[in-house]
C-alpha atoms as a PDB file:
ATOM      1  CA  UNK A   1      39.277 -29.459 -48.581  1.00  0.00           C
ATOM      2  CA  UNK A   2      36.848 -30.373 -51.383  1.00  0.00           C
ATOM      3  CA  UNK A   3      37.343 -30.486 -55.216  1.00  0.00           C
ATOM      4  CA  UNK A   4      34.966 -27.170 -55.306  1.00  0.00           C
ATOM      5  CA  UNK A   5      37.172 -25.218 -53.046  1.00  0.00           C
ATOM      6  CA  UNK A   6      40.395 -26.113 -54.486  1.00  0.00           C
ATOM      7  CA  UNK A   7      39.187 -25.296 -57.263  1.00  0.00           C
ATOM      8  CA  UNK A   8      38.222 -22.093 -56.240  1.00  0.00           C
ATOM      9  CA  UNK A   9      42.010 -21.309 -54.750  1.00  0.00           C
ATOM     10  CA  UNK A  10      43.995 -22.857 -57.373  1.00  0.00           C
ATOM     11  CA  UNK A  11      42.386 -22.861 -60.844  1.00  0.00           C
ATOM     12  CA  UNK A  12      43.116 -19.021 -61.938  1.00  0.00           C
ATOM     13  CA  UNK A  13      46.989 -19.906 -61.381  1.00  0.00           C
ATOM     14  CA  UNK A  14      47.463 -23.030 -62.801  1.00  0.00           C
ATOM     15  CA  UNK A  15      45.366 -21.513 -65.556  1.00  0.00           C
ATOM     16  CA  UNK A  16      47.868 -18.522 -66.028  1.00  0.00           C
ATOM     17  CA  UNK A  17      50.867 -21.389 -65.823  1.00  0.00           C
ATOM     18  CA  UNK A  18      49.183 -23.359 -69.019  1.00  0.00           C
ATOM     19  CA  UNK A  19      48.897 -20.129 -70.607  1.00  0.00           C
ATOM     20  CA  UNK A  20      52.522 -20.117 -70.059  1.00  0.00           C
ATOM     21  CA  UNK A  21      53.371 -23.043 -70.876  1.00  0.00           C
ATOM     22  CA  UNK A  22      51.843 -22.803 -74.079  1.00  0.00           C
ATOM     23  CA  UNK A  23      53.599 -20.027 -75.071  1.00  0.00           C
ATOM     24  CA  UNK A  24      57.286 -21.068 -74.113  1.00  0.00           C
ATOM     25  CA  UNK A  25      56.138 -23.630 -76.588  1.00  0.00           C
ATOM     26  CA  UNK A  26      55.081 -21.402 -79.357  1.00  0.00           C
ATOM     27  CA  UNK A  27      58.435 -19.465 -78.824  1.00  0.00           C
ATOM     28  CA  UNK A  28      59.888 -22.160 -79.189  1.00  0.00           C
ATOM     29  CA  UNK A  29      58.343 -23.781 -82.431  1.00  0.00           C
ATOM     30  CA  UNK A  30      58.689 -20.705 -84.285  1.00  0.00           C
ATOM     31  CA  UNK A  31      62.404 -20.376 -83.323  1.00  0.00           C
ATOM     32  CA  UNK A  32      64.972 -21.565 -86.320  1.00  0.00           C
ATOM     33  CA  UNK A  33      67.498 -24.702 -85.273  1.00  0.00           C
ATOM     34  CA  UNK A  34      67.015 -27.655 -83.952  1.00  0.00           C
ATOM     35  CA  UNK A  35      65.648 -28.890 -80.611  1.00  0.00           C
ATOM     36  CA  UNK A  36      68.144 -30.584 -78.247  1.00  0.00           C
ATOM     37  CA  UNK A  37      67.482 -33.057 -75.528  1.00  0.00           C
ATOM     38  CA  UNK A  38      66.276 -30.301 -73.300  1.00  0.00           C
ATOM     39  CA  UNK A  39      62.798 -29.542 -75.517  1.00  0.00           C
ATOM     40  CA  UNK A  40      62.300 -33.640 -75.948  1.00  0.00           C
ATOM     41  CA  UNK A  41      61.984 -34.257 -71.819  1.00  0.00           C
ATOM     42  CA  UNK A  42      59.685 -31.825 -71.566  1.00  0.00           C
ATOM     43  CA  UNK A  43      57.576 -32.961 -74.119  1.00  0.00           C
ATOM     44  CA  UNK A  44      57.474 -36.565 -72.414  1.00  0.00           C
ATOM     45  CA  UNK A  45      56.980 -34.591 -68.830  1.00  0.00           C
ATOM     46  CA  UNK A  46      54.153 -33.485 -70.441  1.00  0.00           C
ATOM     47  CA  UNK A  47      52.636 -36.661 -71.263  1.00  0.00           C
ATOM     48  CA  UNK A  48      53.253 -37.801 -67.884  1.00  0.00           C
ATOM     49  CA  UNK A  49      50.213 -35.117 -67.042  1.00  0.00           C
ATOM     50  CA  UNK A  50      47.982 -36.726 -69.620  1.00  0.00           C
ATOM     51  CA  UNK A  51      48.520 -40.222 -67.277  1.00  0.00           C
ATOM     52  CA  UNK A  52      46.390 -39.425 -64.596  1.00  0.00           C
ATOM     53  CA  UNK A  53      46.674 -41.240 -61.235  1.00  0.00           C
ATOM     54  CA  UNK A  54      47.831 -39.354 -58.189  1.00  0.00           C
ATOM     55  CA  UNK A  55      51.750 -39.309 -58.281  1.00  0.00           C
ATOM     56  CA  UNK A  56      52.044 -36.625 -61.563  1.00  0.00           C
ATOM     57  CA  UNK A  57      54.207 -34.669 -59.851  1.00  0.00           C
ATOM     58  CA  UNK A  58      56.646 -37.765 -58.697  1.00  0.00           C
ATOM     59  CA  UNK A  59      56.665 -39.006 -62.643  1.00  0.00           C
ATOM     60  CA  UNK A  60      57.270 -35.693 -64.319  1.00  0.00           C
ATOM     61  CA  UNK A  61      60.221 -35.195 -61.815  1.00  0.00           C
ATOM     62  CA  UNK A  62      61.542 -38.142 -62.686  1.00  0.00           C
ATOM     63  CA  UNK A  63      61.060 -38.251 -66.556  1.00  0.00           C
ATOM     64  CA  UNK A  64      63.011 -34.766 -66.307  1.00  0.00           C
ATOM     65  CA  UNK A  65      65.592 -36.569 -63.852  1.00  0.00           C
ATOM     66  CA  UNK A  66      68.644 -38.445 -64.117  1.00  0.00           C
ATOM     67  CA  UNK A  67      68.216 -41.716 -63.117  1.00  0.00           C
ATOM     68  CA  UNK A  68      72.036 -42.278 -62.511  1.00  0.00           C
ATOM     69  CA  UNK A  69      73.373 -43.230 -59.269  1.00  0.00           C
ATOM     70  CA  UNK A  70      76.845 -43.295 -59.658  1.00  0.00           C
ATOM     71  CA  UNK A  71      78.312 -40.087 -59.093  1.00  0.00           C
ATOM     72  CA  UNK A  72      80.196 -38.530 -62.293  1.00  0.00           C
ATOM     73  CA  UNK A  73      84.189 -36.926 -61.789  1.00  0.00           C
ATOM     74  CA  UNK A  74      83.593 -33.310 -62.817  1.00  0.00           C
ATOM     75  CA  UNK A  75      80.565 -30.648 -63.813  1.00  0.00           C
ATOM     76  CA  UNK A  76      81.044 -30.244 -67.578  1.00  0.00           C
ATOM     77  CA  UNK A  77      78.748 -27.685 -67.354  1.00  0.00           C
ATOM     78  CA  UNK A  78      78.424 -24.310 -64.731  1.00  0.00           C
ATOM     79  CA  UNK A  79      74.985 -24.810 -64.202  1.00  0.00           C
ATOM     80  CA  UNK A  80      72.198 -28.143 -64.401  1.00  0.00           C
ATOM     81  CA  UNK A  81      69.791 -28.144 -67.510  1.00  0.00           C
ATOM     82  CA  UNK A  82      66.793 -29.285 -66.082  1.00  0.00           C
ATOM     83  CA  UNK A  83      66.829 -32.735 -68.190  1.00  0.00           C
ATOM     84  CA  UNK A  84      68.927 -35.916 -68.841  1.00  0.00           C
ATOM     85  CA  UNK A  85      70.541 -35.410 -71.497  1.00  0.00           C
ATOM     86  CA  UNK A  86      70.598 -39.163 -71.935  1.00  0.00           C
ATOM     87  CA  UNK A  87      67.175 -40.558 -71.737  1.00  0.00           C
END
């Protein structure tokens, strides 16, 4: 498929998703407290974007992953937060 048509398909969503993306941020900024670990990863996943080259999508998963391989004993938590809360 060519750039053009691609284009064509895909631009009006990813468009919305910015849109979107932009305002989870505004919410965000104009929240009171502090930003945890959560709001830091996906500022650097967002960098990742800014990177070009053709494996985004691999580097943003992995600046949002943990790169851990040992297993850990228990969940501490009931449900993943989308970031390393370590990095």
């Amino acid at each position: 498929m060519t750039r053009q048509k691609l284009l064509d398909l895909y631009f009006m969503e990813a468009r919305a998703k910015v849109i979107d993306l932009a305002a989870f941020m505004d919410r965000i900024e104009r929240a009171p407290g502090e930003e945890d670990f959560r709001m830091r990863a996906f500022r650097d996943a967002l960098k990742e974007l800014e990177r070009g080259n053709a494996d985004r999508a691999k580097r943003v998963l992995l600046s949002l992953s943990d790169p851990t391989d040992k297993p850990i004993p228990a969940a501490t938590t009931k449900a993943a937060s989308g970031a390393w809360p370590e990095k």
